[in-house]
PDB file of N, CA and C in Angstrom:
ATOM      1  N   UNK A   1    -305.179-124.024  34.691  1.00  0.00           N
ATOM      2  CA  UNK A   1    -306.129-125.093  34.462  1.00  0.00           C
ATOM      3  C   UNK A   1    -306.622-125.009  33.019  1.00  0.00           C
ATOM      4  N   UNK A   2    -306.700-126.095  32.145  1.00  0.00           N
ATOM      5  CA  UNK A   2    -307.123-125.883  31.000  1.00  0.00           C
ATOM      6  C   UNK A   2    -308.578-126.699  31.150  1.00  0.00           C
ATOM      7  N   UNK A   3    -309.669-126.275  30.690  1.00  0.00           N
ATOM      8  CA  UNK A   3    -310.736-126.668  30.251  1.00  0.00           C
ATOM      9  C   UNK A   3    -310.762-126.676  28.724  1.00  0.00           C
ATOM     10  N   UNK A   4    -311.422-128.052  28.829  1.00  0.00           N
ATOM     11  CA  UNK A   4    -312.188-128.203  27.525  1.00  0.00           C
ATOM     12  C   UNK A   4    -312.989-129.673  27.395  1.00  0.00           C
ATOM     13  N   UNK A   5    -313.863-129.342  26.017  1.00  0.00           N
ATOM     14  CA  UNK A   5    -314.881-131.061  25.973  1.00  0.00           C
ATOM     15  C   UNK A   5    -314.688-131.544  24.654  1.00  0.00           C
ATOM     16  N   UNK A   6    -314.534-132.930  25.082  1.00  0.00           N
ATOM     17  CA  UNK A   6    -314.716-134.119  23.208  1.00  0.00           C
ATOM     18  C   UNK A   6    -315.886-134.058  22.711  1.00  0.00           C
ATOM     19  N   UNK A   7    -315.307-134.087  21.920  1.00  0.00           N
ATOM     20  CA  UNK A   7    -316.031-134.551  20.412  1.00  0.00           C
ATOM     21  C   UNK A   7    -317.667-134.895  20.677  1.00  0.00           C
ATOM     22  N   UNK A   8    -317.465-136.008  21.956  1.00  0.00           N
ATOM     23  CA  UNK A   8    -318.670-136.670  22.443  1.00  0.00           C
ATOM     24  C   UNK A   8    -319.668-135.825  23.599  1.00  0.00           C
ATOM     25  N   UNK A   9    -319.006-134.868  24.083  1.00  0.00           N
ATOM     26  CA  UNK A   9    -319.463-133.844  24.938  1.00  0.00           C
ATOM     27  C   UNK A   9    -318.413-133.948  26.059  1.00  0.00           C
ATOM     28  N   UNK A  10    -317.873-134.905  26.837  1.00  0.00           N
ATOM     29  CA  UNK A  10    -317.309-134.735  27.886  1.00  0.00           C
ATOM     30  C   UNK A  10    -316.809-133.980  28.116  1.00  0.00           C
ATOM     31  N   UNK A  11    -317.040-132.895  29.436  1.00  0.00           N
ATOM     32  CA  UNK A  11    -316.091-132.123  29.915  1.00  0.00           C
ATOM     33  C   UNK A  11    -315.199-131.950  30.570  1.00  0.00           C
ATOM     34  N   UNK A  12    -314.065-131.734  30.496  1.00  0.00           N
ATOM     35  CA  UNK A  12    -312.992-132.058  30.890  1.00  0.00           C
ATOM     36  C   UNK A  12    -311.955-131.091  31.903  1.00  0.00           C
ATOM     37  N   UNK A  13    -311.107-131.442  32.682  1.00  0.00           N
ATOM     38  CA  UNK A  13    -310.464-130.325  33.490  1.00  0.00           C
ATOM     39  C   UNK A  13    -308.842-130.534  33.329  1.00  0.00           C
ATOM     40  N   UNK A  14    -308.009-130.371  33.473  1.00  0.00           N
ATOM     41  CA  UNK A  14    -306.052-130.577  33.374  1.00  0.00           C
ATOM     42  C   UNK A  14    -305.780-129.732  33.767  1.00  0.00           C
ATOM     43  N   UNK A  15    -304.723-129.855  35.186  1.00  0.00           N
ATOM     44  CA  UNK A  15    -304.302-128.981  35.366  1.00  0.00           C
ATOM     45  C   UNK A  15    -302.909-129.044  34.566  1.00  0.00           C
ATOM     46  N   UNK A  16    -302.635-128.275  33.947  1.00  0.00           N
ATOM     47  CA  UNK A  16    -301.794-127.813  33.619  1.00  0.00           C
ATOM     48  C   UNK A  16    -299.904-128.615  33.447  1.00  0.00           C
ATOM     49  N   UNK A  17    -299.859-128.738  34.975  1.00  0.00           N
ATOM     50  CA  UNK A  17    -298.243-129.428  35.565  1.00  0.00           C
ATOM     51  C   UNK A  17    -298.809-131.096  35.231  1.00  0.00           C
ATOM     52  N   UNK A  18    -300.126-131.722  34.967  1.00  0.00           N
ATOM     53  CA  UNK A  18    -299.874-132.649  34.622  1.00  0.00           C
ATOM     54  C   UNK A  18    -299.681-133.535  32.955  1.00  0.00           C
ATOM     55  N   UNK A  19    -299.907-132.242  32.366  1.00  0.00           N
ATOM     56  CA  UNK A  19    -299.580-132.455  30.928  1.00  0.00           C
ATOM     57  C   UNK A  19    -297.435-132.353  30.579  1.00  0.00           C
ATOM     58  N   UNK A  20    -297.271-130.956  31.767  1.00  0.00           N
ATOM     59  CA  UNK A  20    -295.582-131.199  31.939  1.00  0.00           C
ATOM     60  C   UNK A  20    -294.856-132.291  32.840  1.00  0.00           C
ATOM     61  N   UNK A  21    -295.900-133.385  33.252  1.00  0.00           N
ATOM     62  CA  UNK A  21    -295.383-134.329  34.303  1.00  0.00           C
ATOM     63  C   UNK A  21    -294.209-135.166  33.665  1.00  0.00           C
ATOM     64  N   UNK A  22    -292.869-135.520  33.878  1.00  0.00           N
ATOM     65  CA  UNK A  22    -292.146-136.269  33.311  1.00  0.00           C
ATOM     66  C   UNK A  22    -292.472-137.977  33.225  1.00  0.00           C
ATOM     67  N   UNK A  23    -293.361-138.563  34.270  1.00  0.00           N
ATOM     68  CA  UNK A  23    -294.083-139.801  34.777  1.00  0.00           C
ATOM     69  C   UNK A  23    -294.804-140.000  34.082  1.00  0.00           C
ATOM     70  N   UNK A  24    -295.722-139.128  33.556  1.00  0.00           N
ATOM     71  CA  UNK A  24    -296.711-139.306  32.617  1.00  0.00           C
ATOM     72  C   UNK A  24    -296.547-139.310  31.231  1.00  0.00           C
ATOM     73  N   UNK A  25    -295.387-138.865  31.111  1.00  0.00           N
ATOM     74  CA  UNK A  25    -294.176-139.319  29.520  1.00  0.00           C
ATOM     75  C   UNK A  25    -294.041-140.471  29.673  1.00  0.00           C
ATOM     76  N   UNK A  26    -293.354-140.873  30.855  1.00  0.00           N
ATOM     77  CA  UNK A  26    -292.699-142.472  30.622  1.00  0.00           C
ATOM     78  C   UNK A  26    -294.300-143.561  30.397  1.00  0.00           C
ATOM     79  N   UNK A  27    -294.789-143.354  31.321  1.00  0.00           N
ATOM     80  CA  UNK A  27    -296.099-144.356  31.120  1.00  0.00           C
ATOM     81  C   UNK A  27    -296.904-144.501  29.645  1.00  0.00           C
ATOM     82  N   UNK A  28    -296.582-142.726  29.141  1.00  0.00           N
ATOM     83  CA  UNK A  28    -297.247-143.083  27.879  1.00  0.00           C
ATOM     84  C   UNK A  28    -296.645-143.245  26.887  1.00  0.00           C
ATOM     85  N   UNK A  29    -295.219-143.167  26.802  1.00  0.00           N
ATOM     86  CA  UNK A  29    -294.419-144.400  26.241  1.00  0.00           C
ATOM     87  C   UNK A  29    -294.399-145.987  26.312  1.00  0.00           C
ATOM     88  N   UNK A  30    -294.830-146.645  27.664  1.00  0.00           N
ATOM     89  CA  UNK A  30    -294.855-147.722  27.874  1.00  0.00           C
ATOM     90  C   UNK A  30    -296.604-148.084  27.474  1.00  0.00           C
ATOM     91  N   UNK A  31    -297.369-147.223  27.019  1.00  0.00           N
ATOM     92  CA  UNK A  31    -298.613-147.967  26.898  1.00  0.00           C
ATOM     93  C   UNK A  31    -299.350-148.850  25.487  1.00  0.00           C
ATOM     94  N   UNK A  32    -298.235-148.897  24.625  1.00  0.00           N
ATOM     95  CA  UNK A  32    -297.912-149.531  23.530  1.00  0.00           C
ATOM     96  C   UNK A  32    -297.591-150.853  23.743  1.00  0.00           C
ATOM     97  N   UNK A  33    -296.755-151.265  24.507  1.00  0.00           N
ATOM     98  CA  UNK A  33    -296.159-152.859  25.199  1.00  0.00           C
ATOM     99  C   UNK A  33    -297.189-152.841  26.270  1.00  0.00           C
ATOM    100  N   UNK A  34    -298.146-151.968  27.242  1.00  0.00           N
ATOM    101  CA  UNK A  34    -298.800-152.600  27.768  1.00  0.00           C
ATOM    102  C   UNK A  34    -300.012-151.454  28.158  1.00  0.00           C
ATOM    103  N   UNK A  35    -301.115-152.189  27.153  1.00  0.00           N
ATOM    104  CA  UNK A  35    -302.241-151.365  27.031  1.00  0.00           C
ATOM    105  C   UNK A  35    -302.624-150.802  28.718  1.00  0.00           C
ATOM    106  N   UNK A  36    -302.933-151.633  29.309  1.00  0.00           N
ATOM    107  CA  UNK A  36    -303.352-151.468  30.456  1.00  0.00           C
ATOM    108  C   UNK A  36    -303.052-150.456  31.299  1.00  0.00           C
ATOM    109  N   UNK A  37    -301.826-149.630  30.709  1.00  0.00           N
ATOM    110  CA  UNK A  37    -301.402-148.322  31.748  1.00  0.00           C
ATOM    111  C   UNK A  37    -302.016-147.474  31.000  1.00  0.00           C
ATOM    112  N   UNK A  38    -303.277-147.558  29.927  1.00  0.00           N
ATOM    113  CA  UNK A  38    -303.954-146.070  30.010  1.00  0.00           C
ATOM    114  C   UNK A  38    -304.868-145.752  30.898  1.00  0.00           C
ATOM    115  N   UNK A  39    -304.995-146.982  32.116  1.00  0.00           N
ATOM    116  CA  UNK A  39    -306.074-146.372  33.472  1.00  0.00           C
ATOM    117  C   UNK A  39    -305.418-145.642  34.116  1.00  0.00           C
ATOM    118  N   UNK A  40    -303.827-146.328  34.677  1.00  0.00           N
ATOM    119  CA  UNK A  40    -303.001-144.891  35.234  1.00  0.00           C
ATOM    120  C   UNK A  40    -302.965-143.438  34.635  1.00  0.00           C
ATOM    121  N   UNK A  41    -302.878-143.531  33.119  1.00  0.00           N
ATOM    122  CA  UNK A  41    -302.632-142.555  31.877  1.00  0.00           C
ATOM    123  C   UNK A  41    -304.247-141.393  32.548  1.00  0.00           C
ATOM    124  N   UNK A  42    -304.831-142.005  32.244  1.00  0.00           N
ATOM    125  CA  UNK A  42    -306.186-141.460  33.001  1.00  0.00           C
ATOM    126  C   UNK A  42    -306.596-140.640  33.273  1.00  0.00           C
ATOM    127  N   UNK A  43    -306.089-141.488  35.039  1.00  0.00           N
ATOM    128  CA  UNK A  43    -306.342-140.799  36.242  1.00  0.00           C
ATOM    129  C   UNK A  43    -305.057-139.909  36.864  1.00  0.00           C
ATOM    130  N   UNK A  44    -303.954-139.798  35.978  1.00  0.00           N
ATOM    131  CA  UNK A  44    -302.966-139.408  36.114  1.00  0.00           C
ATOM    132  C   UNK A  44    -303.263-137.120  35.166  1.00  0.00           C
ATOM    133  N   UNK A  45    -303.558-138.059  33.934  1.00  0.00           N
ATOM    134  CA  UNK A  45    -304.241-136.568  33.016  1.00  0.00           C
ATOM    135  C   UNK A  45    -305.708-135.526  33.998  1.00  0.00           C
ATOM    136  N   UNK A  46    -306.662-136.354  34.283  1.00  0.00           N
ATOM    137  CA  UNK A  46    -307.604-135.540  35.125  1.00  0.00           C
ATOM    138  C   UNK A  46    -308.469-135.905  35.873  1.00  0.00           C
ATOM    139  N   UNK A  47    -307.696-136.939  37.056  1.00  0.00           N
ATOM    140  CA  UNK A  47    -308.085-137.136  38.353  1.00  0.00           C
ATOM    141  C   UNK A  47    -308.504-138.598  38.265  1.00  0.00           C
ATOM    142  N   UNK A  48    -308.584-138.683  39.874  1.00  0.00           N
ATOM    143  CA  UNK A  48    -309.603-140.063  39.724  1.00  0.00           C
ATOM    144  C   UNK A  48    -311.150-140.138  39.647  1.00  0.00           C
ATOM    145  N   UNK A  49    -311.645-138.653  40.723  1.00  0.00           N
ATOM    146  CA  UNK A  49    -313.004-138.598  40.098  1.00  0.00           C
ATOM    147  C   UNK A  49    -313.427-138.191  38.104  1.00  0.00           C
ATOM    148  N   UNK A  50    -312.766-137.300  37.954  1.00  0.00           N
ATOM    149  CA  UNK A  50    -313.279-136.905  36.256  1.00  0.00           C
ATOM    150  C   UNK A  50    -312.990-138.567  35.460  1.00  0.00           C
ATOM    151  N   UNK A  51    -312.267-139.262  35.885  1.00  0.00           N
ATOM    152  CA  UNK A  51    -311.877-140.467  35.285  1.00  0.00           C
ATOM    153  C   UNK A  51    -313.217-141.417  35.829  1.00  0.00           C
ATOM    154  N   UNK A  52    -313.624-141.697  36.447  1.00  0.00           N
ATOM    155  CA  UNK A  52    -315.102-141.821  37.142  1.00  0.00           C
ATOM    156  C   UNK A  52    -316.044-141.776  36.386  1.00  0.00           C
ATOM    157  N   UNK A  53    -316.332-140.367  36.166  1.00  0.00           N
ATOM    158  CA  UNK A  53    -317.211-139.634  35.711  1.00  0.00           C
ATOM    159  C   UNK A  53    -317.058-139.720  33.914  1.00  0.00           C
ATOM    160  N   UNK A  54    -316.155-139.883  33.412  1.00  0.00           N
ATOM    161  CA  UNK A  54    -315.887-140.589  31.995  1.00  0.00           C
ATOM    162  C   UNK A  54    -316.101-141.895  31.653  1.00  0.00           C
ATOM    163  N   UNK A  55    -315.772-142.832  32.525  1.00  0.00           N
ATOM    164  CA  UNK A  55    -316.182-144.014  32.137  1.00  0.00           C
ATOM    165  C   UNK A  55    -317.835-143.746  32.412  1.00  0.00           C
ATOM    166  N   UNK A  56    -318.543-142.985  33.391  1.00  0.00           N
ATOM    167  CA  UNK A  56    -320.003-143.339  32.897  1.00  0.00           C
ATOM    168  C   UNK A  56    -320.655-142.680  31.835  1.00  0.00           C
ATOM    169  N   UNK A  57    -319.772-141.362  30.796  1.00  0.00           N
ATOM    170  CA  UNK A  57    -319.571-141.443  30.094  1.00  0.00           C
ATOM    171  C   UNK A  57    -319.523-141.754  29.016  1.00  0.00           C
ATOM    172  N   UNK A  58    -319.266-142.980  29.064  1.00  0.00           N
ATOM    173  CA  UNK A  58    -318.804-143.902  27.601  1.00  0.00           C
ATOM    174  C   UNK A  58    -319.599-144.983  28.162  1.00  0.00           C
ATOM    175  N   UNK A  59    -320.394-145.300  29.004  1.00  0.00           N
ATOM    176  CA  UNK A  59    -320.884-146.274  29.249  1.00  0.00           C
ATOM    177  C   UNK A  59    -322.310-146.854  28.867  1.00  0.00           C
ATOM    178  N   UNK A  60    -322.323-148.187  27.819  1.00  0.00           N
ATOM    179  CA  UNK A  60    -323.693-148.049  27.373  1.00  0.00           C
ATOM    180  C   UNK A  60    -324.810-148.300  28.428  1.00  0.00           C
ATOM    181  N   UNK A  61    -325.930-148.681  27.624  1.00  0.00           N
ATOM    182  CA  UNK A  61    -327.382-148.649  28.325  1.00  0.00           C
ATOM    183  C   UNK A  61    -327.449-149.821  29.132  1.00  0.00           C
ATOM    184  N   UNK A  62    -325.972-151.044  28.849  1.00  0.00           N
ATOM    185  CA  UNK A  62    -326.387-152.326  29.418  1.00  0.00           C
ATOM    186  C   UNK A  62    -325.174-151.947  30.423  1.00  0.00           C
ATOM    187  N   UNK A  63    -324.233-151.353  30.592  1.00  0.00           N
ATOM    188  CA  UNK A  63    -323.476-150.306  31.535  1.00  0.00           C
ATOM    189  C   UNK A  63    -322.016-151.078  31.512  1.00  0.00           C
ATOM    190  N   UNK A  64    -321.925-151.606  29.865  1.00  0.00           N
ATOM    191  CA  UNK A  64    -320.255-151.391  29.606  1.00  0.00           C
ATOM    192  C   UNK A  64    -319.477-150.532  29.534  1.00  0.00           C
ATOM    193  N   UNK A  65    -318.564-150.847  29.750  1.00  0.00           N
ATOM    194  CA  UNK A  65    -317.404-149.428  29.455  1.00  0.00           C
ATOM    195  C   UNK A  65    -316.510-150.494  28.568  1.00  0.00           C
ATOM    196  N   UNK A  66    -316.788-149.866  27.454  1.00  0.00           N
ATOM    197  CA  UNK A  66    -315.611-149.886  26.170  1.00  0.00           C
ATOM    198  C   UNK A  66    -314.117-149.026  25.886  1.00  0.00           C
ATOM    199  N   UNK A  67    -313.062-150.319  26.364  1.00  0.00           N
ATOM    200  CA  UNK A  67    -312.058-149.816  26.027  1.00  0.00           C
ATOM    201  C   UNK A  67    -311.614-149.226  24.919  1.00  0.00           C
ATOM    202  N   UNK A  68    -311.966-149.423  23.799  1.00  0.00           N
ATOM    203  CA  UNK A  68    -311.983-148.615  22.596  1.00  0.00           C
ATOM    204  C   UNK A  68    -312.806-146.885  22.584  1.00  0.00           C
ATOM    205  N   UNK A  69    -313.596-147.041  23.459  1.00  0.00           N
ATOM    206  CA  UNK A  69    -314.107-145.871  23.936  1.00  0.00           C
ATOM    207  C   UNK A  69    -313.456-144.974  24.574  1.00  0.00           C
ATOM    208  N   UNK A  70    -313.040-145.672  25.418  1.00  0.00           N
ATOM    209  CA  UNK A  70    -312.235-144.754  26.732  1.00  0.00           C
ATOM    210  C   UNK A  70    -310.982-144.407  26.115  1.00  0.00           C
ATOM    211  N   UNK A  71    -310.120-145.204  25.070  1.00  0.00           N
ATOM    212  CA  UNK A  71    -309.325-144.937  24.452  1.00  0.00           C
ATOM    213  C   UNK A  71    -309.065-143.428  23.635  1.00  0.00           C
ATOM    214  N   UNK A  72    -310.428-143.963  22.784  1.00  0.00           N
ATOM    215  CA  UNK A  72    -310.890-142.628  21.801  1.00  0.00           C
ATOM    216  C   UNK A  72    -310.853-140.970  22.786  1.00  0.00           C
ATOM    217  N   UNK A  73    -311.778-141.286  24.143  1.00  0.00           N
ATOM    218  CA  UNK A  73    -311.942-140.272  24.572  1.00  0.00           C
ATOM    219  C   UNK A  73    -310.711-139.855  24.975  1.00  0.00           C
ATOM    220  N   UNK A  74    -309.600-140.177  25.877  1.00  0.00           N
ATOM    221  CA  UNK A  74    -308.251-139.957  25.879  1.00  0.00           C
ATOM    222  C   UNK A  74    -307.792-139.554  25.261  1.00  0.00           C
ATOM    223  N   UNK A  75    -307.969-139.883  23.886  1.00  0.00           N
ATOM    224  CA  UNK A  75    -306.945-139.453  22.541  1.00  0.00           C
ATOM    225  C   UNK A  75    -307.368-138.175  22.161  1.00  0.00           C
ATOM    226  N   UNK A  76    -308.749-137.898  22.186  1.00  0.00           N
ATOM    227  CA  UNK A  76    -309.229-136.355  22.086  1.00  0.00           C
ATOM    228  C   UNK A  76    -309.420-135.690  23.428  1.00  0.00           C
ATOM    229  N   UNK A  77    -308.859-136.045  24.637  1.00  0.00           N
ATOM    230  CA  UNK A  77    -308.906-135.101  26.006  1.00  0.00           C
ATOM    231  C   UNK A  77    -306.986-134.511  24.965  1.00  0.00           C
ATOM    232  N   UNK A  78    -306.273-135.010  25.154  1.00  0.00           N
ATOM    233  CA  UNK A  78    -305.153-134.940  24.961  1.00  0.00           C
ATOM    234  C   UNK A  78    -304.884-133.987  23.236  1.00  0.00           C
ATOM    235  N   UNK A  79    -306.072-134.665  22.669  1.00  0.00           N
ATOM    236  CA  UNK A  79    -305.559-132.988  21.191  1.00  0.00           C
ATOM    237  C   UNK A  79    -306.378-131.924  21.801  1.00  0.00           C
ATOM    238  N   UNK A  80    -307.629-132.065  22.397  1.00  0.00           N
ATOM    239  CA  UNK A  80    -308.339-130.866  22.518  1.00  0.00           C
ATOM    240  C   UNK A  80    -307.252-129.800  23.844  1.00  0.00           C
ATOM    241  N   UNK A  81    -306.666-130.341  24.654  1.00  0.00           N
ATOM    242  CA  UNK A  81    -305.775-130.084  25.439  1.00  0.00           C
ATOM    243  C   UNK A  81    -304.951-129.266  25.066  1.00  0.00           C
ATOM    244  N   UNK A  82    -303.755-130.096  23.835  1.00  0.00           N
ATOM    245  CA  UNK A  82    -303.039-129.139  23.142  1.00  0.00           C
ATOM    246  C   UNK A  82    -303.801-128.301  22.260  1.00  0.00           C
ATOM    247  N   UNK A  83    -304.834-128.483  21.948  1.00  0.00           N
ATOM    248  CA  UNK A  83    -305.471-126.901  21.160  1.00  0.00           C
ATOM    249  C   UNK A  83    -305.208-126.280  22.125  1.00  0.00           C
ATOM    250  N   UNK A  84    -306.359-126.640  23.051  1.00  0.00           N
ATOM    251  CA  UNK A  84    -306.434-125.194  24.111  1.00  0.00           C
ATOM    252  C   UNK A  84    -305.217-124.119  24.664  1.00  0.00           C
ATOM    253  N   UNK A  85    -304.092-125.551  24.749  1.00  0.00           N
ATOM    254  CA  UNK A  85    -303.082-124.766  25.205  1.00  0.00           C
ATOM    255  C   UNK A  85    -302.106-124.040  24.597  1.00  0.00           C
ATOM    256  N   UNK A  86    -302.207-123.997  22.937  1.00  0.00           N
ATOM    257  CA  UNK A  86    -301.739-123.461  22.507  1.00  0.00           C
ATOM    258  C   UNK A  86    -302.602-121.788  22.070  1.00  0.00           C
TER     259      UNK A  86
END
């Protein structure tokens, strides 16, 4: 299990086999032609609850969730990830 938290505080959990998932290659190849598979991308990296629990998260005071947000946070679950795991 790798732990670790963004930039923004979130803390985060991965197990491990889903950073080596081959499914989760292809999707995040395809999320360039179609933004919309970074909710699978997600909940696929660390669950459906921690994915939950991130969008409230990133969620402001009027209780949006910004895709540019959720983006960002993804993009640093995924380097802080490979730090850790290296």
């Amino acid at each position: 299990m790798i732990k670790g938290k963004t930039t923004t505080g979130f803390e985060f959990e991965i197990d491990e086999r889903a950073l080596k998932n081959y499914e989760l290659l292809e999707i995040l190849n395809d999320v360039d032609e179609n933004p919309l598979l970074i909710t699978k991308v997600t909940k696929m990296l660390i669950g459906d609850e921690a994915a939950e629990k991130l969008k409230d998260h990133v969620r402001d005071e009027d209780g949006f969730v910004s895709t540019e947000e959720m983006s960002k946070e993804i993009a640093d679950i995924f380097k802080a990830s490979q730090e850790l795991k290296n």
